[in-house]
Protein backbone atom coordinates (compact mmCIF):
# COMPACT_ATOMS: atom_id res chain seq x y z
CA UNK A 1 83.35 -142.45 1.52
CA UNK A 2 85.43 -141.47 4.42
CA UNK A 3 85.72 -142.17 7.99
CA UNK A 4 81.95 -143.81 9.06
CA UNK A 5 82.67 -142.29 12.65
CA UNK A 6 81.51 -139.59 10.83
CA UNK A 7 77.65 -138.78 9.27
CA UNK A 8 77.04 -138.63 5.47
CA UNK A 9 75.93 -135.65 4.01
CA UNK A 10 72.57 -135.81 1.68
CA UNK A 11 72.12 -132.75 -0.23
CA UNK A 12 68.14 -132.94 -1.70
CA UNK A 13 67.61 -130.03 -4.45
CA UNK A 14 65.41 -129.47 -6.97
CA UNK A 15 63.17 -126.51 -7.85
CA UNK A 16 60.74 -124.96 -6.67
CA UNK A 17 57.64 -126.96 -6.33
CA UNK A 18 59.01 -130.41 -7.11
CA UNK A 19 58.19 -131.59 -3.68
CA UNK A 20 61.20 -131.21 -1.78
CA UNK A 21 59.65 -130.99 1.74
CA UNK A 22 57.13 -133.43 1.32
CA UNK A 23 59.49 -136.03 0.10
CA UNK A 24 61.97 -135.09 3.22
CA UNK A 25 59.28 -135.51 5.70
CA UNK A 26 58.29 -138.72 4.75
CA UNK A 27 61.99 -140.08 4.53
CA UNK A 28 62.39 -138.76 8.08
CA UNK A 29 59.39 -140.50 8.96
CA UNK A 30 60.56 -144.24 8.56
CA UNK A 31 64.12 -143.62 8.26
CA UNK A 32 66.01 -143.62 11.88
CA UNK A 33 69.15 -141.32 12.38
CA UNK A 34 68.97 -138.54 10.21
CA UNK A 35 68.97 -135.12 11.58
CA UNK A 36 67.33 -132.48 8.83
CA UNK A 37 69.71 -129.29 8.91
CA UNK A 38 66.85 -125.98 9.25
CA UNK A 39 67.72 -123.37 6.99
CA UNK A 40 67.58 -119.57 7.48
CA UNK A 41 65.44 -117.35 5.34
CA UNK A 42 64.54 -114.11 5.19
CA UNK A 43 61.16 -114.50 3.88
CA UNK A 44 57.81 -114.90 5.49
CA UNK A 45 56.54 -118.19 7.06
CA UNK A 46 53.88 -119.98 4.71
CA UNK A 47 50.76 -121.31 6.49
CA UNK A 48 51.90 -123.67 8.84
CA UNK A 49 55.81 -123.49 8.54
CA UNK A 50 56.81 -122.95 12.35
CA UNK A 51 59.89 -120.96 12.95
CA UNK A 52 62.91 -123.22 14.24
CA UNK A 53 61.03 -126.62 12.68
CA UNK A 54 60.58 -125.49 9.10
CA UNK A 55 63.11 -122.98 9.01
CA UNK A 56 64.75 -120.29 11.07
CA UNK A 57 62.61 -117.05 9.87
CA UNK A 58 65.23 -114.51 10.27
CA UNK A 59 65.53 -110.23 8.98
CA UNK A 60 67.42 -109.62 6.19
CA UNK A 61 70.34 -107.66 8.24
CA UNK A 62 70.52 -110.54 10.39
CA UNK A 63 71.41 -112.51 7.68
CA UNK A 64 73.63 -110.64 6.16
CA UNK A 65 75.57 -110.44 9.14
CA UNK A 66 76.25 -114.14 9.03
CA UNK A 67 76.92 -113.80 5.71
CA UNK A 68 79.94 -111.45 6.38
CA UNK A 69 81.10 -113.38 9.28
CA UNK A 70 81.22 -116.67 7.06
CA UNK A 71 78.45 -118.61 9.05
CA UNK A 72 76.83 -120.22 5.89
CA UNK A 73 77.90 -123.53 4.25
CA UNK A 74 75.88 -122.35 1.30
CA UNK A 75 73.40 -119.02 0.85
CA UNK A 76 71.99 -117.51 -1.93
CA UNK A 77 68.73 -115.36 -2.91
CA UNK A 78 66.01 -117.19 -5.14
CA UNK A 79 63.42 -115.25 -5.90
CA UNK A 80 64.13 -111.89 -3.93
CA UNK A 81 64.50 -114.16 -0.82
CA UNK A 82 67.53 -115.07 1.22
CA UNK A 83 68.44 -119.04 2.00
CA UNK A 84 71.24 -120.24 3.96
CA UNK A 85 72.50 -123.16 5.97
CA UNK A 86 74.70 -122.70 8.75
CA UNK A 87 78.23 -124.58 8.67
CA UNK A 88 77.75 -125.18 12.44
CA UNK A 89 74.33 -127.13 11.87
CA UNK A 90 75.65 -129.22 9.40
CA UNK A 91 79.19 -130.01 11.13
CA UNK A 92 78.07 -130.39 14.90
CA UNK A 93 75.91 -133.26 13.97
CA UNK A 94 77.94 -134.96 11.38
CA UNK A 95 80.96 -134.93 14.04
CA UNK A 96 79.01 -136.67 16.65
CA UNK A 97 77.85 -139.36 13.56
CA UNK A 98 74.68 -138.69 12.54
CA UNK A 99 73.63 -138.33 8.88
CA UNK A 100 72.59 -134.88 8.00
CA UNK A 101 70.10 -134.26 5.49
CA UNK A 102 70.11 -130.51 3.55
CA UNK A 103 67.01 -129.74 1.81
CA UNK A 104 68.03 -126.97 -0.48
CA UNK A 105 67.57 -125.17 -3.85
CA UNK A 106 69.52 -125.38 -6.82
CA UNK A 107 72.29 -122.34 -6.56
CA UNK A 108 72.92 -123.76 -2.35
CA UNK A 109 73.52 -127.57 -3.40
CA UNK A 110 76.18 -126.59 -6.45
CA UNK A 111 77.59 -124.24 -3.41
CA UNK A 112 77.94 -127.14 -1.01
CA UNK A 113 79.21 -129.80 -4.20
CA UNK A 114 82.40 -126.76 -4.35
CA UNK A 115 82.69 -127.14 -0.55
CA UNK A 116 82.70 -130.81 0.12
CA UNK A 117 84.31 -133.36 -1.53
CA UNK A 118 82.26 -136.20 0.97
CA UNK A 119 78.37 -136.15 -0.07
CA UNK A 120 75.78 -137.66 -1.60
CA UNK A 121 73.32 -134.96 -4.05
CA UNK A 122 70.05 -136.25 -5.22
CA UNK A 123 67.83 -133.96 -7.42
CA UNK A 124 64.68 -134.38 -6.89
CA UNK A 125 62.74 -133.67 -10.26
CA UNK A 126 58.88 -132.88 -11.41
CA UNK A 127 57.17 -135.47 -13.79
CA UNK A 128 56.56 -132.37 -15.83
CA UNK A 129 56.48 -128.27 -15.87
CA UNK A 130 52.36 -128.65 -16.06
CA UNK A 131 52.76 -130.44 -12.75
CA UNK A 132 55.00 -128.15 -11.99
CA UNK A 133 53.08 -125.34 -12.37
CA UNK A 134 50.24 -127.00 -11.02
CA UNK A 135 51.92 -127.62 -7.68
CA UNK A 136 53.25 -123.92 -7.49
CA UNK A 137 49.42 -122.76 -8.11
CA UNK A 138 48.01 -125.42 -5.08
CA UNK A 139 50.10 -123.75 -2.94
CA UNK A 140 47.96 -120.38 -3.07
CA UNK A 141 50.82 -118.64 -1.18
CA UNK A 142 52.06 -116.64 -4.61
CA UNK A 143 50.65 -114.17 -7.22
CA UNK A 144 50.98 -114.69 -10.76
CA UNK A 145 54.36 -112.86 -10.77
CA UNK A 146 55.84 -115.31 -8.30
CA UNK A 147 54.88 -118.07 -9.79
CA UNK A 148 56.04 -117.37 -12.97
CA UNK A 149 59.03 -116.23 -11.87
CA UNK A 150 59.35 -119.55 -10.00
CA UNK A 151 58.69 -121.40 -13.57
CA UNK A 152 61.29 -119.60 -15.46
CA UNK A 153 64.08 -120.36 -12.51
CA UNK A 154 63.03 -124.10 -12.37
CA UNK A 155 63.56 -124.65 -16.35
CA UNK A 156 67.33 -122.88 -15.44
CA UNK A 157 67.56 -125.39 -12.44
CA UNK A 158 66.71 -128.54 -14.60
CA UNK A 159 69.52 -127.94 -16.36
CA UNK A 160 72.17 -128.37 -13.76
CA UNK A 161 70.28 -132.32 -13.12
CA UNK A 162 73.76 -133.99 -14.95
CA UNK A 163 75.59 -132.69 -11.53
CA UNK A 164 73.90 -134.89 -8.97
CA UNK A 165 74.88 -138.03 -7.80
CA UNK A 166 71.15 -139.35 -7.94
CA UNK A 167 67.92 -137.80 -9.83
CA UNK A 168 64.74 -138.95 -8.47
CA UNK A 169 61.29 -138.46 -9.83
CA UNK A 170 57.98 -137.05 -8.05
CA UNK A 171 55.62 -138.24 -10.23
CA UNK A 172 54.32 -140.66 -7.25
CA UNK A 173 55.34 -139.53 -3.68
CA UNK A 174 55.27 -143.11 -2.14
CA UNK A 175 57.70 -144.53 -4.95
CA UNK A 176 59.21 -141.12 -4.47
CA UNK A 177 59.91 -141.34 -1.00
CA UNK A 178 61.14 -145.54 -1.38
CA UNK A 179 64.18 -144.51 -4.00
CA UNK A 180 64.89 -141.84 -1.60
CA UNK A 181 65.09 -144.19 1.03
CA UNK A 182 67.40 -146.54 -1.08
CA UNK A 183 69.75 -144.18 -1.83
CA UNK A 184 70.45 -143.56 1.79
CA UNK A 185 70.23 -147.08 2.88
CA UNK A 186 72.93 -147.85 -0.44
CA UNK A 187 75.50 -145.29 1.09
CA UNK A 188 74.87 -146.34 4.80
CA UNK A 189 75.45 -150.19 4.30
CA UNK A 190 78.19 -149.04 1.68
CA UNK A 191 79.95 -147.36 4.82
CA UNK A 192 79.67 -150.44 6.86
CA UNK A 193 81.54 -152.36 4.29
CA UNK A 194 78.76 -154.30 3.49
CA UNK A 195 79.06 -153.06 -0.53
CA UNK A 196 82.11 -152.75 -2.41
């Protein structure tokens, strides 16, 4: 790793369903210093996502327009819907030190892994597509179409897993969320020299 003035970068994919938010959530809950980078999307807030916590709900010309000027560290659609982080985000707070966490999908973290040579990717993986499905359904925010859709992406994503630095299961959210919170404890004390 480079220069510990500097934050590390923890790029947390997966597909759709696998539990990405959850997961981050509780990480950021007992793990001090990490700043979560918000994403922009063009699509419509689920119940309970607030604009400017869960993402930043922007229209689909507005995106675009920062997709012209080069304001995105990573963007892509997934399923009809536009996702991007913004390069300012990320950089502003890994300049002043603080780790940065992305939660993204698939096509955004093999974006960023082209970008930056310095980060840490951990793919966070369903115990099974019948859980995976299961989760999508729980949701209730999708019709059948969706959700489908949303199966036949994830079996693409799965096979991009040999890419990632990490893979972590979500078969139980606790254990989960404590190998998530190794891994970023393992590069932290690795930047303070305490590993070799």
């Amino acid at each position: 790793m480079a220069d510990r003035d500097r934050g590390i970068l923890f790029v947390i994919s997966g597909p759709s369903g696998a539990g990405k938010g959850t997961v981050r959530k509780e990480v950021f809950r007992h793990l001090d210093g990490l700043s979560f980078s918000i994403s922009c999307t063009t699509r419509a807030p689920r119940p309970g996502e607030r604009d400017g916590v869960d993402y930043r709900f922007i229209p689909r010309e507005s995106f675009l327009k920062k997709v012209e000027s080069g304001d995105f560290l990573e963007w892509a659609e997934v399923h009809g819907n536009l996702y991007g982080t913004l390069w300012s985000d990320v950089n502003e707070n890994l300049e002043i030190g603080k780790d940065v966490v992305l939660e993204i999908d698939v096509q955004g973290a093999l974006q960023v892994m082209d970008k930056c040579d310095d980060l840490v990717s951990i793919f966070l993986c369903p115990p099974s597509t019948e859980e995976l499905e299961r989760r999508l359904r729980a949701r209730g925010s999708e019709d059948e179409d969706t959700i489908a859709l949303r199966l036949k992406n994830a079996l693409g994503e799965m096979a991009e897993i040999d890419k990632y630095d990490h893979v972590v299961i979500n078969d139980d959210l606790n254990r989960a969320v404590e190998e998530m919170e190794r891994i970023v404890a393992l590069y932290r004390n690795r930047d303070k020299g305490d590993l070799a």
